[in-house]
PDB file of N, CA and C in Angstrom:
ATOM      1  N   UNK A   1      20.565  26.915 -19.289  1.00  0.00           N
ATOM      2  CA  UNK A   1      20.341  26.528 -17.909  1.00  0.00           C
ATOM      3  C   UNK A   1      20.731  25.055 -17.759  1.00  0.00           C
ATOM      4  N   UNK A   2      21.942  24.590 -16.952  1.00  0.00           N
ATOM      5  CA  UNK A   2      21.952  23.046 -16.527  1.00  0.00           C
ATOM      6  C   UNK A   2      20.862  22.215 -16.552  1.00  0.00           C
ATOM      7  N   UNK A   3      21.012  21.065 -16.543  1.00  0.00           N
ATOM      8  CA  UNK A   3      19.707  20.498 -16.017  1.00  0.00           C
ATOM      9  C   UNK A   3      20.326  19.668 -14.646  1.00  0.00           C
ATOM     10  N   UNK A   4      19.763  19.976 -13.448  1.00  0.00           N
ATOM     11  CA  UNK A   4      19.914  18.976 -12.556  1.00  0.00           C
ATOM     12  C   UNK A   4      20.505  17.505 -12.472  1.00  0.00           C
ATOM     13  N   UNK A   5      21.784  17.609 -11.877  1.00  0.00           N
ATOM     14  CA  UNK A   5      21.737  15.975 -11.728  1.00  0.00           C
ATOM     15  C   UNK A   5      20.759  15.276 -10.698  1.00  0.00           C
ATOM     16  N   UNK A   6      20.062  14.311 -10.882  1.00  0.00           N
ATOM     17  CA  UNK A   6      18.925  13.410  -9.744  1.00  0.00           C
ATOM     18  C   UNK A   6      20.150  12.837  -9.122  1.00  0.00           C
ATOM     19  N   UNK A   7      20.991  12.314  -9.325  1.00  0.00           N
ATOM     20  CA  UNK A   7      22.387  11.607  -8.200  1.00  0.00           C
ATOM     21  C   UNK A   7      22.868  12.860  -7.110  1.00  0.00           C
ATOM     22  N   UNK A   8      22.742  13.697  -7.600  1.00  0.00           N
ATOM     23  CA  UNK A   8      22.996  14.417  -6.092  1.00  0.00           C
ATOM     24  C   UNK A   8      21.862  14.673  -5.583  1.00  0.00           C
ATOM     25  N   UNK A   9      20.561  15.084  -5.945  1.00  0.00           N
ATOM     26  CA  UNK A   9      19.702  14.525  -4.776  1.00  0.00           C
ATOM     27  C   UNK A   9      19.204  13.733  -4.204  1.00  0.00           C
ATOM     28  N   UNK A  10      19.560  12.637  -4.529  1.00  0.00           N
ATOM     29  CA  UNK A  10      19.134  11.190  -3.992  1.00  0.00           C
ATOM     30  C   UNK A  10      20.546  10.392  -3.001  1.00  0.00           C
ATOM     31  N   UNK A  11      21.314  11.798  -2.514  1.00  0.00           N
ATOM     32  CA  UNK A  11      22.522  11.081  -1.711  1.00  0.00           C
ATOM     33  C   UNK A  11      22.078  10.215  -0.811  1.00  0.00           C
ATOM     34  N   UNK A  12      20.571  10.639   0.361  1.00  0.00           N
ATOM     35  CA  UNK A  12      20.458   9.836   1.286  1.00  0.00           C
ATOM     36  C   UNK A  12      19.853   8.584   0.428  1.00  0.00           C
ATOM     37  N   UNK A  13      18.985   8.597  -0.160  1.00  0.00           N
ATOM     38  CA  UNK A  13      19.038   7.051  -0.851  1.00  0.00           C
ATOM     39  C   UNK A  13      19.880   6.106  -1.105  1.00  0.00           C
ATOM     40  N   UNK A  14      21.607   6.848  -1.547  1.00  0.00           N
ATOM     41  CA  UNK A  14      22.754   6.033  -1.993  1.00  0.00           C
ATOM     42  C   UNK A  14      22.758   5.634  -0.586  1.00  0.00           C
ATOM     43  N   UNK A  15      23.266   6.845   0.261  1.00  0.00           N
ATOM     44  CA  UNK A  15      23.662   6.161   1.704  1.00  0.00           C
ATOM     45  C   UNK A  15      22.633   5.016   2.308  1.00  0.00           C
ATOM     46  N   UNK A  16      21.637   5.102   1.914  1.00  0.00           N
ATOM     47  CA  UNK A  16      21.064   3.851   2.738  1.00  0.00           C
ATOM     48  C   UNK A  16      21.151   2.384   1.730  1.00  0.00           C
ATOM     49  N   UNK A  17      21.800   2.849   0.964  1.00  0.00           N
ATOM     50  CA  UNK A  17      22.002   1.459  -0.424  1.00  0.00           C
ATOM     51  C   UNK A  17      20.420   0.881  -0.939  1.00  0.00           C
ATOM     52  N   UNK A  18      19.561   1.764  -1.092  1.00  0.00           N
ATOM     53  CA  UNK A  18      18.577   1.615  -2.093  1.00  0.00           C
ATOM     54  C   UNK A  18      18.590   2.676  -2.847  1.00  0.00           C
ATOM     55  N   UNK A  19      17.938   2.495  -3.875  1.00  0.00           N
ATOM     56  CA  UNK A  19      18.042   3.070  -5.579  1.00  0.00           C
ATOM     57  C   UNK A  19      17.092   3.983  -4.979  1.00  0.00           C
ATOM     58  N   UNK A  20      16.917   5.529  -6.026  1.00  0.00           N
ATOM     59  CA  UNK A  20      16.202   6.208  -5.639  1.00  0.00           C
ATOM     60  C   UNK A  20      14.890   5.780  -6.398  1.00  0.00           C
ATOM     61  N   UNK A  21      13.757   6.633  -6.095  1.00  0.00           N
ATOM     62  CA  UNK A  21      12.251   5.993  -6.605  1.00  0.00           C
ATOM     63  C   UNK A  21      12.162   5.223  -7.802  1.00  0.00           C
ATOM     64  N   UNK A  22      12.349   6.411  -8.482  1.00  0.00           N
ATOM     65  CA  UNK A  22      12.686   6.493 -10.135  1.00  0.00           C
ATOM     66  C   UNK A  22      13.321   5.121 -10.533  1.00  0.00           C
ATOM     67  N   UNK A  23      14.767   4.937 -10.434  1.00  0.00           N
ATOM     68  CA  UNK A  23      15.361   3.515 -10.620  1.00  0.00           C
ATOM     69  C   UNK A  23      14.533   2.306 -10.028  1.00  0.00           C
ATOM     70  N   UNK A  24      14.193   2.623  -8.824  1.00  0.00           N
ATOM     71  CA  UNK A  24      13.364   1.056  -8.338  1.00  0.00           C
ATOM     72  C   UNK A  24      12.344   1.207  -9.565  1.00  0.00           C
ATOM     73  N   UNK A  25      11.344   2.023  -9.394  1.00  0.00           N
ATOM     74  CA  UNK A  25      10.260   1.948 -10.403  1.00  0.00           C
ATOM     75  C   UNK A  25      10.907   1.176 -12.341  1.00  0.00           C
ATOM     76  N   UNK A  26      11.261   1.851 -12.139  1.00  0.00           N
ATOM     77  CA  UNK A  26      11.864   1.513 -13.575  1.00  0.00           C
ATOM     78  C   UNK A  26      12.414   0.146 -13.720  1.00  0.00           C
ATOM     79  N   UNK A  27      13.222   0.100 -12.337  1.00  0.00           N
ATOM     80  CA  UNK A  27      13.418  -1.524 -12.382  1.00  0.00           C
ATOM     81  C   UNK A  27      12.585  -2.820 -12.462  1.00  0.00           C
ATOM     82  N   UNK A  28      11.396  -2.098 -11.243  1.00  0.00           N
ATOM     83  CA  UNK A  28      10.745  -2.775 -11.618  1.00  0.00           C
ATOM     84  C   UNK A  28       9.465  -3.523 -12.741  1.00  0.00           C
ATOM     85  N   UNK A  29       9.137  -2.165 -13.448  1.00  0.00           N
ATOM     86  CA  UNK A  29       8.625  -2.050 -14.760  1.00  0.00           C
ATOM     87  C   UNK A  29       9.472  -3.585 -15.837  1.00  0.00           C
ATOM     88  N   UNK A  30      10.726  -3.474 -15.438  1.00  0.00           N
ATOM     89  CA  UNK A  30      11.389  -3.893 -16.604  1.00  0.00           C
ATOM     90  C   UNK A  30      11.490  -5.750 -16.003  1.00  0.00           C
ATOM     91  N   UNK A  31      11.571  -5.872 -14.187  1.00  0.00           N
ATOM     92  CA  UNK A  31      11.389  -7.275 -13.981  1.00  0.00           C
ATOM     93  C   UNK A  31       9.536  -7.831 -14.419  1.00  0.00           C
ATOM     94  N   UNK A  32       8.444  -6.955 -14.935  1.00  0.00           N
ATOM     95  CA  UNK A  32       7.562  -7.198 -14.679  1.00  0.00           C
ATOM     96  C   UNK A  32       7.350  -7.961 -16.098  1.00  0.00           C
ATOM     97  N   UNK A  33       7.897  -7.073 -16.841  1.00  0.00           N
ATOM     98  CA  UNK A  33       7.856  -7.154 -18.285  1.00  0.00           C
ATOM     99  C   UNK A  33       8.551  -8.688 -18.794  1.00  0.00           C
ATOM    100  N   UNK A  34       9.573  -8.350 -18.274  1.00  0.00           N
ATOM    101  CA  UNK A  34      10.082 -10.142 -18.419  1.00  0.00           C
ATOM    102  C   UNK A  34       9.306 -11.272 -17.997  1.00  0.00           C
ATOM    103  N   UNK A  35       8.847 -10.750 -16.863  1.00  0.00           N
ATOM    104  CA  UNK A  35       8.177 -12.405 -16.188  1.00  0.00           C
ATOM    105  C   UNK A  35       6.898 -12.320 -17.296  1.00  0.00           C
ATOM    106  N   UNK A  36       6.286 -11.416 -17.902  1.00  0.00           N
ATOM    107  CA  UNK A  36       5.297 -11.359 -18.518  1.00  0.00           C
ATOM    108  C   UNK A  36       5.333 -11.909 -20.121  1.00  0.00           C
ATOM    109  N   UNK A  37       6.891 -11.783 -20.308  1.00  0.00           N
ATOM    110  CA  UNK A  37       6.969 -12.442 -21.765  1.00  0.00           C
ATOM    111  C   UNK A  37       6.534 -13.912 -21.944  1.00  0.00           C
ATOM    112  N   UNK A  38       7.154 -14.538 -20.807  1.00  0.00           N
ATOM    113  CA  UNK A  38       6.531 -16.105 -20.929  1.00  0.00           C
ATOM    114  C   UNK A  38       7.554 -16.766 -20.853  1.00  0.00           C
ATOM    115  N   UNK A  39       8.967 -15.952 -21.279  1.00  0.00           N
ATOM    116  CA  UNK A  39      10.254 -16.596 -22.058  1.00  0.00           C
ATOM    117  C   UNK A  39      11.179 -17.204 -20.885  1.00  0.00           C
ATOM    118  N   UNK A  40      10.846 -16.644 -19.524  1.00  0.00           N
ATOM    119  CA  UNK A  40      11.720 -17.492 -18.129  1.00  0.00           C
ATOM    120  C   UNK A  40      11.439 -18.579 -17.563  1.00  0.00           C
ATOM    121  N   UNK A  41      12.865 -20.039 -16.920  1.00  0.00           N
ATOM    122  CA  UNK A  41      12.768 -20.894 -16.732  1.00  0.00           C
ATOM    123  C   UNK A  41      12.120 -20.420 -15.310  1.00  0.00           C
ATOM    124  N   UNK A  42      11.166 -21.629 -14.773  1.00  0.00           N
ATOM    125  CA  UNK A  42      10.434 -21.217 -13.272  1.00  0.00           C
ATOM    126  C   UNK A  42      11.713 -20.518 -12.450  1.00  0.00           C
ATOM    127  N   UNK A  43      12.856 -21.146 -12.552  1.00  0.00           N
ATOM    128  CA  UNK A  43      14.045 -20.689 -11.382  1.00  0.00           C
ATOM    129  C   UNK A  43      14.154 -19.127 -11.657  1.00  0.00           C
ATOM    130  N   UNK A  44      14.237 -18.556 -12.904  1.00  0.00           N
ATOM    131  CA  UNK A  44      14.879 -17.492 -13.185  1.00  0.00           C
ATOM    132  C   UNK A  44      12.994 -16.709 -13.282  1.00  0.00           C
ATOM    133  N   UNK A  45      11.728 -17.089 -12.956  1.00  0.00           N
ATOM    134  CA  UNK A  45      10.849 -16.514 -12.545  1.00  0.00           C
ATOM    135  C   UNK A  45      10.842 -15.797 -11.215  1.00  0.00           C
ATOM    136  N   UNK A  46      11.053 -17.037 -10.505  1.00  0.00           N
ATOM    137  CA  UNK A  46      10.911 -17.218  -9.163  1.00  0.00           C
ATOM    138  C   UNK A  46      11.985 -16.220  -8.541  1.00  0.00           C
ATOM    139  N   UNK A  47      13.116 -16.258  -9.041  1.00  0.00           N
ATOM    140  CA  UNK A  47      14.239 -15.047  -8.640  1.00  0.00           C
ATOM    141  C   UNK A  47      13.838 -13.732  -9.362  1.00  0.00           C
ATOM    142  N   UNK A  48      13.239 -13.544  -9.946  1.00  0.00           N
ATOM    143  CA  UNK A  48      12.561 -12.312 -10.490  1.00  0.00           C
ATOM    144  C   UNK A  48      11.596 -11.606  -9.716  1.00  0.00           C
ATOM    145  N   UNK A  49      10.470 -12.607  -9.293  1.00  0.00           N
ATOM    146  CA  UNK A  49       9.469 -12.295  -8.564  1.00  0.00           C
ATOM    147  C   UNK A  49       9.830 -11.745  -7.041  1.00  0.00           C
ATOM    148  N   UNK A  50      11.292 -12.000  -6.620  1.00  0.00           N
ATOM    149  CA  UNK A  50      11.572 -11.969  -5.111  1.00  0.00           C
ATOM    150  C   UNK A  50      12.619 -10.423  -5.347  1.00  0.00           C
ATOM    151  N   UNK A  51      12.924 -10.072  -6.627  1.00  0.00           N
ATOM    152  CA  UNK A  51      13.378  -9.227  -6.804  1.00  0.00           C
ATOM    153  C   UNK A  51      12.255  -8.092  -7.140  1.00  0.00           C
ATOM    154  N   UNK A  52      11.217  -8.227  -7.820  1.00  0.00           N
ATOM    155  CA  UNK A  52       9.446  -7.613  -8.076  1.00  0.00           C
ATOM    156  C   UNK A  52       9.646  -7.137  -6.269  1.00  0.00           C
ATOM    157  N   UNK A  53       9.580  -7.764  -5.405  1.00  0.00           N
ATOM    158  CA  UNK A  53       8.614  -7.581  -4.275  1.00  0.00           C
ATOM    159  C   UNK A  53       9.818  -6.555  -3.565  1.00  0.00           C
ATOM    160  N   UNK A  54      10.881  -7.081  -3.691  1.00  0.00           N
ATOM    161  CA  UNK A  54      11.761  -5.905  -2.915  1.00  0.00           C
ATOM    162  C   UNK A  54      11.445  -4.264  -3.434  1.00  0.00           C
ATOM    163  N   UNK A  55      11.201  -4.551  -4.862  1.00  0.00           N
ATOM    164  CA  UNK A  55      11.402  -3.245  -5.585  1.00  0.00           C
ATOM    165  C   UNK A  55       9.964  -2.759  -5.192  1.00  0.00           C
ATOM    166  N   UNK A  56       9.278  -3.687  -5.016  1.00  0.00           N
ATOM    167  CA  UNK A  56       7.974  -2.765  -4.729  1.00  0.00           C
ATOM    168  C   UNK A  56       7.855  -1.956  -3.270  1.00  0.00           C
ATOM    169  N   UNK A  57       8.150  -3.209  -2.668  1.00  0.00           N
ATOM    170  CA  UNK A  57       8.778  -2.432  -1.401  1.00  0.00           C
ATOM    171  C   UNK A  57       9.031  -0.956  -0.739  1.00  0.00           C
ATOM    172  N   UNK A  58      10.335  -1.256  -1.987  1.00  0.00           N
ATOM    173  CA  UNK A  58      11.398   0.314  -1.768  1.00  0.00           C
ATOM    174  C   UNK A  58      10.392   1.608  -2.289  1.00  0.00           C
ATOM    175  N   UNK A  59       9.804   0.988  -3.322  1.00  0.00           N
ATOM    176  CA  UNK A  59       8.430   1.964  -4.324  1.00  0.00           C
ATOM    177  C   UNK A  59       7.562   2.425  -3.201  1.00  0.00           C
ATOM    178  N   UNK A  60       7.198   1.792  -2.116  1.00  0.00           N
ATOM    179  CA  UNK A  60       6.223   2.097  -0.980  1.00  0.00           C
ATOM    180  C   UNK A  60       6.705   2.860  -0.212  1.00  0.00           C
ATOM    181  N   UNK A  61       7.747   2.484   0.244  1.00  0.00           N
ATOM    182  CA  UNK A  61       8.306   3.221   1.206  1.00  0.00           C
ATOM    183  C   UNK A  61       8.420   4.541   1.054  1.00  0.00           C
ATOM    184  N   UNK A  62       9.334   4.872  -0.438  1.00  0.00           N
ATOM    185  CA  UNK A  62       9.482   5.976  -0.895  1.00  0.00           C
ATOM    186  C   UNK A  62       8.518   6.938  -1.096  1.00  0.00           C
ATOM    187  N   UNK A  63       7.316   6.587  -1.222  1.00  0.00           N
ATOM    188  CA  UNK A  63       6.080   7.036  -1.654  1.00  0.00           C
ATOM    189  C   UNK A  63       5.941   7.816  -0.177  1.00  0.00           C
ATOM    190  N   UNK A  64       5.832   6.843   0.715  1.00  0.00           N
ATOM    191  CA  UNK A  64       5.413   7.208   2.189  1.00  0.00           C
ATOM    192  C   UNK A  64       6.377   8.057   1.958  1.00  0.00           C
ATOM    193  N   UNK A  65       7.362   8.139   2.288  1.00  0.00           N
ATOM    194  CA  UNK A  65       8.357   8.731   3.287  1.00  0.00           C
ATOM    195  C   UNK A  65       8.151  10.601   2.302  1.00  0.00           C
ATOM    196  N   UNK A  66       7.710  10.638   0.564  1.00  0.00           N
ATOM    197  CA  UNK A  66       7.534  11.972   0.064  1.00  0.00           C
ATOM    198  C   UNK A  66       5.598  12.074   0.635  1.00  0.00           C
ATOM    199  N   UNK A  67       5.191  11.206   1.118  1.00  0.00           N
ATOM    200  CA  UNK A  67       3.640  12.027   1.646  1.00  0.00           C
ATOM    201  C   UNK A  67       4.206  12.438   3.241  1.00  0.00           C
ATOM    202  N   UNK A  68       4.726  11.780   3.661  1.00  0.00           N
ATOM    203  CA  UNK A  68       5.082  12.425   5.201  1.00  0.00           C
ATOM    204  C   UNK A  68       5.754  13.854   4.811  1.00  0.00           C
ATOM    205  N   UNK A  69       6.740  13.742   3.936  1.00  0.00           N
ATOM    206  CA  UNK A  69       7.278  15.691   3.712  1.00  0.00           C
ATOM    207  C   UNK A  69       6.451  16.822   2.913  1.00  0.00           C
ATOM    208  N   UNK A  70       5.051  15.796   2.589  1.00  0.00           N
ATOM    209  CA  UNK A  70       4.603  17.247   2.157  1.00  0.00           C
ATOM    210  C   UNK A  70       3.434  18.105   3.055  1.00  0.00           C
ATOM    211  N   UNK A  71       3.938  19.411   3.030  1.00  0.00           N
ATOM    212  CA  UNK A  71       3.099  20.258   4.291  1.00  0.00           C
ATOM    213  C   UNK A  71       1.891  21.105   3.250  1.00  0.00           C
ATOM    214  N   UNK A  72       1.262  22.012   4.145  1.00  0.00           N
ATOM    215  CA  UNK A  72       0.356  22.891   3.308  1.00  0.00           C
ATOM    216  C   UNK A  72       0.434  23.843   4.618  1.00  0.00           C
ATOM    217  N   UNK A  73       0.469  25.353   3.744  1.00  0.00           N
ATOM    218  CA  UNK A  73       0.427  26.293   4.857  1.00  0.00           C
ATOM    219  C   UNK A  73      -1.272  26.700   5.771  1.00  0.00           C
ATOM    220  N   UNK A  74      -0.978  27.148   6.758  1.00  0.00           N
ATOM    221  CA  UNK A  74      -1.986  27.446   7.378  1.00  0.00           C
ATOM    222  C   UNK A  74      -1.924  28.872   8.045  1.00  0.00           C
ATOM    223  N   UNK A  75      -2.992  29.371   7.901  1.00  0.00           N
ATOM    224  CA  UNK A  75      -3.004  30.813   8.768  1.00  0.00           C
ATOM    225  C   UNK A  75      -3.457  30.752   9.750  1.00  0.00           C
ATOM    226  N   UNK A  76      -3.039  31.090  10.792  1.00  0.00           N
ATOM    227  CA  UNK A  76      -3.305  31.159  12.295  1.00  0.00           C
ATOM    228  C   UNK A  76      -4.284  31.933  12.314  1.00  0.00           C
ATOM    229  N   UNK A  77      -4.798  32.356  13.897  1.00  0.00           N
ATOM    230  CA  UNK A  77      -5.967  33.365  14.455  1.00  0.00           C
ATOM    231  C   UNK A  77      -4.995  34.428  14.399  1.00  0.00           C
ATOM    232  N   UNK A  78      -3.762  35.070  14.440  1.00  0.00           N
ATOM    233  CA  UNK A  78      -2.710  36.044  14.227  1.00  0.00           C
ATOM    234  C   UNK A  78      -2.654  36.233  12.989  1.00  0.00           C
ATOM    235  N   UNK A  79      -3.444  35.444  11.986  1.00  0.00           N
ATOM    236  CA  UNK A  79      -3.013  35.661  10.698  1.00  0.00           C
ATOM    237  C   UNK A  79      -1.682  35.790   9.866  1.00  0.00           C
ATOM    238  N   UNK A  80      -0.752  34.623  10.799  1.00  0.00           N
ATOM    239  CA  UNK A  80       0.827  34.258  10.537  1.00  0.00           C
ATOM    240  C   UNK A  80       0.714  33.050   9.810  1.00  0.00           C
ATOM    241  N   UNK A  81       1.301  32.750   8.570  1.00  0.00           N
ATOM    242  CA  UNK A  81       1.189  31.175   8.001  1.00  0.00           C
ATOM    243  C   UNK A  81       2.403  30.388   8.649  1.00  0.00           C
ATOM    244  N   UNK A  82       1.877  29.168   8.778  1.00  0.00           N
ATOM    245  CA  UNK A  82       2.566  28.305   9.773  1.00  0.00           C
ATOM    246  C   UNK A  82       2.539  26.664   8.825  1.00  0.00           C
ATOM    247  N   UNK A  83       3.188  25.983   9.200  1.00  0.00           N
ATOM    248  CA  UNK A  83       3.887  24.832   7.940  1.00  0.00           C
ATOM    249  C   UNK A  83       2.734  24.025   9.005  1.00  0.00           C
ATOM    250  N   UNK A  84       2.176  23.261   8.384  1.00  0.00           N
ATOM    251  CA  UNK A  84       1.436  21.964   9.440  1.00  0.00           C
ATOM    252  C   UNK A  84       1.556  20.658   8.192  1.00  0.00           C
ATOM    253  N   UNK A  85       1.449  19.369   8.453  1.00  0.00           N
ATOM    254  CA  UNK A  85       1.379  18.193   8.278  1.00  0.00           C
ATOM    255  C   UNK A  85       0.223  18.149   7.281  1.00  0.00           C
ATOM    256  N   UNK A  86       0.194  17.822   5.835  1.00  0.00           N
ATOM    257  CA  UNK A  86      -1.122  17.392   5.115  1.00  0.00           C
ATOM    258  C   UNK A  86      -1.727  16.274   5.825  1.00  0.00           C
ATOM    259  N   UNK A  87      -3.044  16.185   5.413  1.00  0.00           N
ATOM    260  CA  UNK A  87      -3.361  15.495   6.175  1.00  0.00           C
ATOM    261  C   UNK A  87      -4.938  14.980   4.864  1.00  0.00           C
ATOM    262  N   UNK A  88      -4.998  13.332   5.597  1.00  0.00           N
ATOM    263  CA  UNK A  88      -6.260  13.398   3.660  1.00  0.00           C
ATOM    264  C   UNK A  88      -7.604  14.195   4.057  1.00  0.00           C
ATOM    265  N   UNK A  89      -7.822  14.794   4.869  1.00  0.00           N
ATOM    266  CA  UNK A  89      -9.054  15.405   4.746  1.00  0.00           C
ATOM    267  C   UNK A  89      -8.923  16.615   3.944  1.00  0.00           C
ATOM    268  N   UNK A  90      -6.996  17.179   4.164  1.00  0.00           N
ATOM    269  CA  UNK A  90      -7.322  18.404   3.662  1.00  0.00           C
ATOM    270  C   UNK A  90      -7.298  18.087   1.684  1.00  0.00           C
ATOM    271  N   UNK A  91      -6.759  16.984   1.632  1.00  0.00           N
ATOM    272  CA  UNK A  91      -6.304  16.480  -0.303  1.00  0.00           C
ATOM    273  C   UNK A  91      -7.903  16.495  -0.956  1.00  0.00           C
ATOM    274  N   UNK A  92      -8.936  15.778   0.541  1.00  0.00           N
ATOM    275  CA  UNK A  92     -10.074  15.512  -0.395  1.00  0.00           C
ATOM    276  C   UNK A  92     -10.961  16.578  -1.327  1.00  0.00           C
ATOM    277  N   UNK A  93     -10.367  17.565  -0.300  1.00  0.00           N
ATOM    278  CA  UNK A  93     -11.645  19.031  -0.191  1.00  0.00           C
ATOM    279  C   UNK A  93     -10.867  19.681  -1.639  1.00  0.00           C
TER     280      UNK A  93
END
């Protein structure tokens, strides 16, 4: 069985010229790790940290934008299932 390429599902990500989740995350894992060694001049901190906040950013967004697409079915008074909006009361229960 193939395994999936993630580059073809992350076309609308290319098209909007941010990395898909995965890469930001990872990216940013790896700017965190550096600033954490100790080993950067303040300049090459400071450009790290402004690169940290974008990536976290994109990490948020992305997050949002997969809780807005996920649904849970519902059965009507017809007893037809119908797609509706999660919502956190229904995550808590």
């Amino acid at each position: 069985m193939p395994v999936p390429n993630p580059s073809k599902s992350t076309s609308s990500a290319a098209a909007k010229g941010t990395p898909p989740f995965e890469e930001a995350l990872e990216s940013l894992e790896a700017v965190v790790e550096a600033m954490e060694s100790g080993e950067l001049p303040l300049e090459t901190l400071i450009a790290r940290y402004e690169e940290g906040v974008k990536l976290a950013k994109i990490c948020q967004e992305k997050l949002a934008e997969a809780e807005a697409k996920i649904q849970q079915l519902e059965k009507t008074a017809t007893g037809e299932l119908t797609l509706k909006p999660l919502t956190t009361d229904s995550v808590e229960e």
